[in-house]
PDB file of N, CA and C in Angstrom:
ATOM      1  N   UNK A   1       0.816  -1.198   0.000  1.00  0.00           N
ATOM      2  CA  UNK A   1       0.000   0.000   0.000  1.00  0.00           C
ATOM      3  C   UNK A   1       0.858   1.260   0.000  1.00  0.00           C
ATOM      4  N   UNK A   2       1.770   1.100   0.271  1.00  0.00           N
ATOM      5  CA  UNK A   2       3.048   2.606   0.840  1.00  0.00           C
ATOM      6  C   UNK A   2       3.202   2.649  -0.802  1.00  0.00           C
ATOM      7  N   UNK A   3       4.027   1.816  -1.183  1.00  0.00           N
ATOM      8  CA  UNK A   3       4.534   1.956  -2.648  1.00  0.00           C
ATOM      9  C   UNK A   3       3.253   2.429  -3.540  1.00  0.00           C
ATOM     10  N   UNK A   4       2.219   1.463  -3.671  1.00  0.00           N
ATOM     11  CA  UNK A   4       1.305   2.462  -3.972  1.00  0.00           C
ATOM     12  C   UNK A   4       0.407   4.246  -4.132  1.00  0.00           C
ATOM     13  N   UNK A   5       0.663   4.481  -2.733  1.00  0.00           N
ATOM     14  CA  UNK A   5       1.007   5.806  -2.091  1.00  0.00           C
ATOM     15  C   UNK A   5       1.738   6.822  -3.054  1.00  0.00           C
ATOM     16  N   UNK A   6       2.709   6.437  -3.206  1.00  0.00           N
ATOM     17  CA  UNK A   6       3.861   7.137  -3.424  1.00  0.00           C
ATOM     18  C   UNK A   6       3.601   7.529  -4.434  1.00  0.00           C
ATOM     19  N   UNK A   7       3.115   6.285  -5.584  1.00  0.00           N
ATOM     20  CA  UNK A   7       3.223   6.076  -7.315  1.00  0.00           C
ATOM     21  C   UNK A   7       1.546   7.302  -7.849  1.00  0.00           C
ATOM     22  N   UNK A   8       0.939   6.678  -6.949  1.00  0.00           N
ATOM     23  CA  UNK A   8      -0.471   7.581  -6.948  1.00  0.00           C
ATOM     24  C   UNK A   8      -0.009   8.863  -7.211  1.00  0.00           C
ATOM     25  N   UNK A   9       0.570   9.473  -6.556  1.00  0.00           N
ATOM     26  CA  UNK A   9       1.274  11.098  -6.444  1.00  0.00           C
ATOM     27  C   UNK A   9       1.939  11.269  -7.489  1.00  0.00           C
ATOM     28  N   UNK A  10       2.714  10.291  -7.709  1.00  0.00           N
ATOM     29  CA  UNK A  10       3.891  10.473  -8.610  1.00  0.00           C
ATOM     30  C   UNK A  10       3.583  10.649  -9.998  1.00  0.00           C
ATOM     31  N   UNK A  11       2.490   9.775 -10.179  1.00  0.00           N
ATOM     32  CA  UNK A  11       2.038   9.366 -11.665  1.00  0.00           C
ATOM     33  C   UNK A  11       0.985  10.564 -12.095  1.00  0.00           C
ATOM     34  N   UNK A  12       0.067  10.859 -11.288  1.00  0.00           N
ATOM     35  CA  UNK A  12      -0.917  12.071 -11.136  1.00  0.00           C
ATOM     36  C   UNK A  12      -0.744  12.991 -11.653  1.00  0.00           C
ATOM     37  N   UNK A  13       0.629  13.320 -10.456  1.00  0.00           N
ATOM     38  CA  UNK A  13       1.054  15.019 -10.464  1.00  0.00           C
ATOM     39  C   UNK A  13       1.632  15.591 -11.809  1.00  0.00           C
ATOM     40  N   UNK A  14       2.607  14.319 -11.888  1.00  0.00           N
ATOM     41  CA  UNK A  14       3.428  14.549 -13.024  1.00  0.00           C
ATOM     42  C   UNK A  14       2.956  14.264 -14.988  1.00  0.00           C
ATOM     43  N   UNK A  15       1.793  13.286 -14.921  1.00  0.00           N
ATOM     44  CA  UNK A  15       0.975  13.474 -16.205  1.00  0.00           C
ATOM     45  C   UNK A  15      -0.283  14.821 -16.128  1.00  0.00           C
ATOM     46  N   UNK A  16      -0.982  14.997 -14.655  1.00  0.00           N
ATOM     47  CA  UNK A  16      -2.129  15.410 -14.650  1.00  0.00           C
ATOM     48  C   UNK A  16      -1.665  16.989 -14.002  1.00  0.00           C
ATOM     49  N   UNK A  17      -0.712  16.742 -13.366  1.00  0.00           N
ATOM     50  CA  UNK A  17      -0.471  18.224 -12.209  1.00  0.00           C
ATOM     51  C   UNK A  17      -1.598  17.869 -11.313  1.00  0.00           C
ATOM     52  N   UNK A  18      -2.114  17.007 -11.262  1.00  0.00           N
ATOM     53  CA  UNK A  18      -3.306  16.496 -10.027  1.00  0.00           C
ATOM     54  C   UNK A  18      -3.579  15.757  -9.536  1.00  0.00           C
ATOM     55  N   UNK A  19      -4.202  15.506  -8.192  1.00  0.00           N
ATOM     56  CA  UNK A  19      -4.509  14.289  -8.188  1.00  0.00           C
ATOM     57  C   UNK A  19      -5.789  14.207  -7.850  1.00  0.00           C
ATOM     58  N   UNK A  20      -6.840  13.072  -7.694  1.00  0.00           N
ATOM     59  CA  UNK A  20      -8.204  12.778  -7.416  1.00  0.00           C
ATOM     60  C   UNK A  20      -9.061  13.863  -6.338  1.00  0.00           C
ATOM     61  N   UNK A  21      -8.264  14.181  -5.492  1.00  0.00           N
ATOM     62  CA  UNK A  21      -8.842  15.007  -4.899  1.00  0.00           C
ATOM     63  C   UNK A  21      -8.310  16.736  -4.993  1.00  0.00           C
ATOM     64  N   UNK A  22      -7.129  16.956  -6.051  1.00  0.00           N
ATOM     65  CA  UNK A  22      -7.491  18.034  -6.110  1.00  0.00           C
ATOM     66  C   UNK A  22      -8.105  18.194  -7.646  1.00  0.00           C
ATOM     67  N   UNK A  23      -8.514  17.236  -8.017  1.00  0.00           N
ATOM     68  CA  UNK A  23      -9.906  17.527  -9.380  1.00  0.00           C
ATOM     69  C   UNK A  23     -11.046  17.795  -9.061  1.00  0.00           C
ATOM     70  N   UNK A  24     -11.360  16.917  -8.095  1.00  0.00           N
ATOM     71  CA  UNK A  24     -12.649  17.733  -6.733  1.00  0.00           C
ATOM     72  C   UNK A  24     -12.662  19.002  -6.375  1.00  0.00           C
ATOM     73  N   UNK A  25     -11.348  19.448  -6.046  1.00  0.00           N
ATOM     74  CA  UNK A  25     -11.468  20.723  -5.528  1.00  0.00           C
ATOM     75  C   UNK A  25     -11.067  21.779  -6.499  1.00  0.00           C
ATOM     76  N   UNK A  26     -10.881  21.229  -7.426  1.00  0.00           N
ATOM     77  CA  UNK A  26     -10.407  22.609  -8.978  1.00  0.00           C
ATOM     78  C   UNK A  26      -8.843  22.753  -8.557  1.00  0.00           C
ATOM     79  N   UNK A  27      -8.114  22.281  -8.127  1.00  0.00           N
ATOM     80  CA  UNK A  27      -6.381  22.972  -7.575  1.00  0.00           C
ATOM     81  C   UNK A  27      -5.705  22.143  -8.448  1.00  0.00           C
ATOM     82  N   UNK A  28      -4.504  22.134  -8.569  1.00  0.00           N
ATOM     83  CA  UNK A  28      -3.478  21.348  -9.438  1.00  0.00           C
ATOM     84  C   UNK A  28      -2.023  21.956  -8.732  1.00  0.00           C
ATOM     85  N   UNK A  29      -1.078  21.555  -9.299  1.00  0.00           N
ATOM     86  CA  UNK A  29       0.459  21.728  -8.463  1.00  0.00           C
ATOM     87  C   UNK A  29       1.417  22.194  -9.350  1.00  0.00           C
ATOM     88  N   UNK A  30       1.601  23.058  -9.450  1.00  0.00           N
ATOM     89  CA  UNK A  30       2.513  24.528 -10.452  1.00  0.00           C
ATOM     90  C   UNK A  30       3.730  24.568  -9.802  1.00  0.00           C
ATOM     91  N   UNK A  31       5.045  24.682 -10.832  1.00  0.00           N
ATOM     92  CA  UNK A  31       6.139  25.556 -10.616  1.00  0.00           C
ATOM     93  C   UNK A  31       6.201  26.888  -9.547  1.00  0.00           C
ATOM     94  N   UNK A  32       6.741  26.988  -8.506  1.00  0.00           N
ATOM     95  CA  UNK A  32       6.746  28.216  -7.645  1.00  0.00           C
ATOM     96  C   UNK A  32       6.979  29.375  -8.484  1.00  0.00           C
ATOM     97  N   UNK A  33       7.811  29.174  -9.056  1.00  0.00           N
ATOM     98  CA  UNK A  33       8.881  30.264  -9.977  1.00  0.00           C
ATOM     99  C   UNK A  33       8.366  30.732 -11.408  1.00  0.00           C
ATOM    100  N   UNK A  34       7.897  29.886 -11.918  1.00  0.00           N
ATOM    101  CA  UNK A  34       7.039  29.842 -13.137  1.00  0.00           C
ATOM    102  C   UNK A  34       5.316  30.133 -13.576  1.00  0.00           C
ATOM    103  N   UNK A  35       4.912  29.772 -12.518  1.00  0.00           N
ATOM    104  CA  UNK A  35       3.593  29.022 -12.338  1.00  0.00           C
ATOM    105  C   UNK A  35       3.129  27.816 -13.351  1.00  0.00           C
ATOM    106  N   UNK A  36       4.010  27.576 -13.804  1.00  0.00           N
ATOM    107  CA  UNK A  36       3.901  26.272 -15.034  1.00  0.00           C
ATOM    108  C   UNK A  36       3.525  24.819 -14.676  1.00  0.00           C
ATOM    109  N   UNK A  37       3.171  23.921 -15.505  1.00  0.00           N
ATOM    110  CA  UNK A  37       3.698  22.551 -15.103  1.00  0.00           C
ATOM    111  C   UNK A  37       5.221  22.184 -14.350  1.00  0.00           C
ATOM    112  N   UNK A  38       5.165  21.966 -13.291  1.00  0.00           N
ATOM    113  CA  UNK A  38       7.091  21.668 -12.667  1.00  0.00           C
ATOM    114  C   UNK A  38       7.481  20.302 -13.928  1.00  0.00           C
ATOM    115  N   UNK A  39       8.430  20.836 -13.192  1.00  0.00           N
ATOM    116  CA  UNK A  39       9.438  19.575 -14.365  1.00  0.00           C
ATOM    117  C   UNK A  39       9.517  18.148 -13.107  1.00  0.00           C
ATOM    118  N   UNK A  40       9.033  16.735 -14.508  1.00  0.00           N
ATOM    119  CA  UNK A  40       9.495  15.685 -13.509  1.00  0.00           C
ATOM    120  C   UNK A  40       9.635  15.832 -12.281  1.00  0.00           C
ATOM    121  N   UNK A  41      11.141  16.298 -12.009  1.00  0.00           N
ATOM    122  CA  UNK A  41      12.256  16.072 -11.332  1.00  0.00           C
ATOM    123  C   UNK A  41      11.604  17.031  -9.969  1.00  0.00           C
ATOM    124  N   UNK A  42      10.797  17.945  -9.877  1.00  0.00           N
ATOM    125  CA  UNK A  42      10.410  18.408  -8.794  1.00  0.00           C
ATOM    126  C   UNK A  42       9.180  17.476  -8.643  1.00  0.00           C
ATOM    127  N   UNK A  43       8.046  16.736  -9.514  1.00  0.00           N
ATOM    128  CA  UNK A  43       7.451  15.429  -9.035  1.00  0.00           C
ATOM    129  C   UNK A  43       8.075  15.026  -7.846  1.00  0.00           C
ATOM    130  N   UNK A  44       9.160  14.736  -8.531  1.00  0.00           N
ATOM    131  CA  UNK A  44       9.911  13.684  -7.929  1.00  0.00           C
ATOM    132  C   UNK A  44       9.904  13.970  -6.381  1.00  0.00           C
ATOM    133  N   UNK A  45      10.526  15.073  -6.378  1.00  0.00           N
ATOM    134  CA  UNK A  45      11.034  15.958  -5.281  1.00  0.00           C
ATOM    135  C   UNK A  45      10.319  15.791  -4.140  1.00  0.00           C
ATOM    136  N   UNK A  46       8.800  16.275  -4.852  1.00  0.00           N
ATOM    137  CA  UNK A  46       7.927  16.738  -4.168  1.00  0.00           C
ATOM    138  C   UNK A  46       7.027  15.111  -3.300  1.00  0.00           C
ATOM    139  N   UNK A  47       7.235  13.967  -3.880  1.00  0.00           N
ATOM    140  CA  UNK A  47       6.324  13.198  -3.967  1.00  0.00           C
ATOM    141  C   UNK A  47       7.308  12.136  -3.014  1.00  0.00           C
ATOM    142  N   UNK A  48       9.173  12.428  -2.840  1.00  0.00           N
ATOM    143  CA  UNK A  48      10.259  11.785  -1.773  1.00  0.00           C
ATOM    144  C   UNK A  48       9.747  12.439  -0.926  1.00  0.00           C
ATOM    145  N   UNK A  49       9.922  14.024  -0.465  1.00  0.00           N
ATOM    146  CA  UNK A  49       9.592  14.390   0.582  1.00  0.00           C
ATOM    147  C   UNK A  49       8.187  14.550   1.734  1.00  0.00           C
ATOM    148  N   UNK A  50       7.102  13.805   0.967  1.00  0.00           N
ATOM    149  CA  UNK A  50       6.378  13.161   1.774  1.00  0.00           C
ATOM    150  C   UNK A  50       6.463  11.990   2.390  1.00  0.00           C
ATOM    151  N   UNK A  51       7.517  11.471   2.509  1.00  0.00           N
ATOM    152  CA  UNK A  51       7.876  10.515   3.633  1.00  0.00           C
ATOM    153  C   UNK A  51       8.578  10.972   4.538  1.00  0.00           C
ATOM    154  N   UNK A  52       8.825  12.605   4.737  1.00  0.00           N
ATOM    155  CA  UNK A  52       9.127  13.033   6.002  1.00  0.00           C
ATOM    156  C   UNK A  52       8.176  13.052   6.959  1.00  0.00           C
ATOM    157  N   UNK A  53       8.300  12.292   8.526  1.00  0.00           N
ATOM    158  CA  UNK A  53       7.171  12.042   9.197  1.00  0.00           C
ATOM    159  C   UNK A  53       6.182  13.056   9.420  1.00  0.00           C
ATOM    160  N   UNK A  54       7.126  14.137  10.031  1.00  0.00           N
ATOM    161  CA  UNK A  54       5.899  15.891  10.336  1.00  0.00           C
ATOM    162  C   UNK A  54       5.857  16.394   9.218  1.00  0.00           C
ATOM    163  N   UNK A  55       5.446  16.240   7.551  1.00  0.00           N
ATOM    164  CA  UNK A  55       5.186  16.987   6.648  1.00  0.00           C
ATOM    165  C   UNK A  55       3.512  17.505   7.181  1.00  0.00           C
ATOM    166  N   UNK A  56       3.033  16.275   7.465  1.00  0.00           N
ATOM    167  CA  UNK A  56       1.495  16.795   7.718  1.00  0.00           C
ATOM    168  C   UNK A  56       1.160  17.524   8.565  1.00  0.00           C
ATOM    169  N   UNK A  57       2.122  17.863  10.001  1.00  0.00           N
ATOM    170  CA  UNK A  57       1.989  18.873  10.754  1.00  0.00           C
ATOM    171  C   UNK A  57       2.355  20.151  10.331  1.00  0.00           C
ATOM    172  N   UNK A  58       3.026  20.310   8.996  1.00  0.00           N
ATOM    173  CA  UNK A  58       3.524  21.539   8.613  1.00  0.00           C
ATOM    174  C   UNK A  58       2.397  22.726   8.406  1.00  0.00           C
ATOM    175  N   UNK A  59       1.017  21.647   8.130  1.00  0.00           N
ATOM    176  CA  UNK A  59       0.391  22.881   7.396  1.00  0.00           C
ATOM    177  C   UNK A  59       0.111  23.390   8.559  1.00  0.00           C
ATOM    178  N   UNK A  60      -0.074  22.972   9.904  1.00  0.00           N
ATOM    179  CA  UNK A  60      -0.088  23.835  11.359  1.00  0.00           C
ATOM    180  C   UNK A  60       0.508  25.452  11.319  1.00  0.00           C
ATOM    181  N   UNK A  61       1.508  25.164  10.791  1.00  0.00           N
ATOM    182  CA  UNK A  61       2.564  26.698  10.652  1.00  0.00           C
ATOM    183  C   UNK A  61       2.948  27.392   9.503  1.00  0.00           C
ATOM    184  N   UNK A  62       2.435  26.158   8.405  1.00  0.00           N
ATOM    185  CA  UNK A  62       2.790  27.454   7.161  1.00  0.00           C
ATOM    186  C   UNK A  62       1.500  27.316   6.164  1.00  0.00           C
ATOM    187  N   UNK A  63       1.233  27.592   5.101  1.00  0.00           N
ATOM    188  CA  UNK A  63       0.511  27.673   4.184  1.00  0.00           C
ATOM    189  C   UNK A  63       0.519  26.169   3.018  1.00  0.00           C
ATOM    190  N   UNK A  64       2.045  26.271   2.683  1.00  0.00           N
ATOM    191  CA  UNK A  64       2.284  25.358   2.043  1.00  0.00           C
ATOM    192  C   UNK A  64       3.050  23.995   2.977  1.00  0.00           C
ATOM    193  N   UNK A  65       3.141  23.189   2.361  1.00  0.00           N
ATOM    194  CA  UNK A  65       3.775  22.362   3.418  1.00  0.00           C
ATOM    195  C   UNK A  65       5.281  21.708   3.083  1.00  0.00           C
ATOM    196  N   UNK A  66       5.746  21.188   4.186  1.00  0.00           N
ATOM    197  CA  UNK A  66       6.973  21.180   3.177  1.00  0.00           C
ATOM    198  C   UNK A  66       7.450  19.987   2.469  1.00  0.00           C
ATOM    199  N   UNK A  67       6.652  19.604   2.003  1.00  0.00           N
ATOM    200  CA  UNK A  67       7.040  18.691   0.300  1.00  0.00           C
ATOM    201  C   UNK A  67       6.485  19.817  -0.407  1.00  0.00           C
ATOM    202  N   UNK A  68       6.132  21.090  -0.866  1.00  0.00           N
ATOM    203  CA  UNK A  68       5.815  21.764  -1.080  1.00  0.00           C
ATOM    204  C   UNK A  68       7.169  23.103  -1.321  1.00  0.00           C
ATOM    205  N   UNK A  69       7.810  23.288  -0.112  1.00  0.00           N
ATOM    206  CA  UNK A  69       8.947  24.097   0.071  1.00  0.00           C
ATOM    207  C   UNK A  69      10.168  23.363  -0.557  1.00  0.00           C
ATOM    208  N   UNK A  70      10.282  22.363  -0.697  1.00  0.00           N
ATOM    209  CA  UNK A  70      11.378  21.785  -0.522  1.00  0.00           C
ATOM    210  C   UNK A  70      10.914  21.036  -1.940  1.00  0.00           C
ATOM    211  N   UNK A  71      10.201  21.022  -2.697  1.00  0.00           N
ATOM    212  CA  UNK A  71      10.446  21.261  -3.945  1.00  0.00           C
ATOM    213  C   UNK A  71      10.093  22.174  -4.722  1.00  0.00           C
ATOM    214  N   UNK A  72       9.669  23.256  -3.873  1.00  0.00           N
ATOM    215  CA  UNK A  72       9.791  24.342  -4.777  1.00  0.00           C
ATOM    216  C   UNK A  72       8.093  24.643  -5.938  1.00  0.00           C
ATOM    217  N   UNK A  73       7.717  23.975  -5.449  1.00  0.00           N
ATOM    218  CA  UNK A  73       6.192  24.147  -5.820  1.00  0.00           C
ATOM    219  C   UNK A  73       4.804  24.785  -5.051  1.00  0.00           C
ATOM    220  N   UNK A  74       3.363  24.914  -5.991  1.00  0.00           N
ATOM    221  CA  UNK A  74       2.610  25.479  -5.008  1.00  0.00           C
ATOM    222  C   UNK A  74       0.846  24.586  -5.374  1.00  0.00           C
ATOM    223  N   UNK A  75       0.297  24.682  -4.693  1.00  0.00           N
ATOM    224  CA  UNK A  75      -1.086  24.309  -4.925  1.00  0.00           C
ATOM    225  C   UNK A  75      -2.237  25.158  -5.484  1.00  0.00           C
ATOM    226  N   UNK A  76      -2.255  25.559  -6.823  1.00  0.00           N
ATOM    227  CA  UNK A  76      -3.495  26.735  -6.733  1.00  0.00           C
ATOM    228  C   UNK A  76      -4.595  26.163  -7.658  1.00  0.00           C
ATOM    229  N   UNK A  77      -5.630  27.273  -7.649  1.00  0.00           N
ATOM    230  CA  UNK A  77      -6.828  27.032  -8.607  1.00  0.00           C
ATOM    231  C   UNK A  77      -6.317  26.859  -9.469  1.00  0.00           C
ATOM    232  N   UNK A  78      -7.609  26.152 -10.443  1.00  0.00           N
ATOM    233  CA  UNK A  78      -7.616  25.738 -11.823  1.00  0.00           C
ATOM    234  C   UNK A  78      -8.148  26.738 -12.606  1.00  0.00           C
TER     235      UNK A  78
END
């Protein structure tokens, strides 16, 4: 199920910029810098650093969270 997890995100973000629930909610996952599709490689980025244990406590203190910071991406409307 973990590996699964992971690939869900991975495969989503990086063909769709989305995933199932942010098609529900109209959002998708953009370049910080660009506002573009990110490249792969911040997928990537973005989709390792949710196996840091407190990512999910992040949104407590910031806006974005940090698989979010730490690849350099953002969550907005569609």
């Amino acid at each position: 199920m973990i590996v699964f997890y992971y690939f869900y995100y991975l495969i989503l973000e990086s063909v769709f910029g989305q995933t199932i629930g942010k098609m529900v909610t109209k959002t998708k996952v953009v370049d910080a810098m660009t506002g573009e599709k990110p490249a792969f490689i911040k997928i990537v980025a973005r989709t390792v650093t949710r196996l840091i244990p407190i990512d999910f406590l992040s949104y407590l203190f910031v806006v974005n969270g940090i698989h979010d910071k730490l690849s350099k991406t953002i969550v907005t409307r569609v």
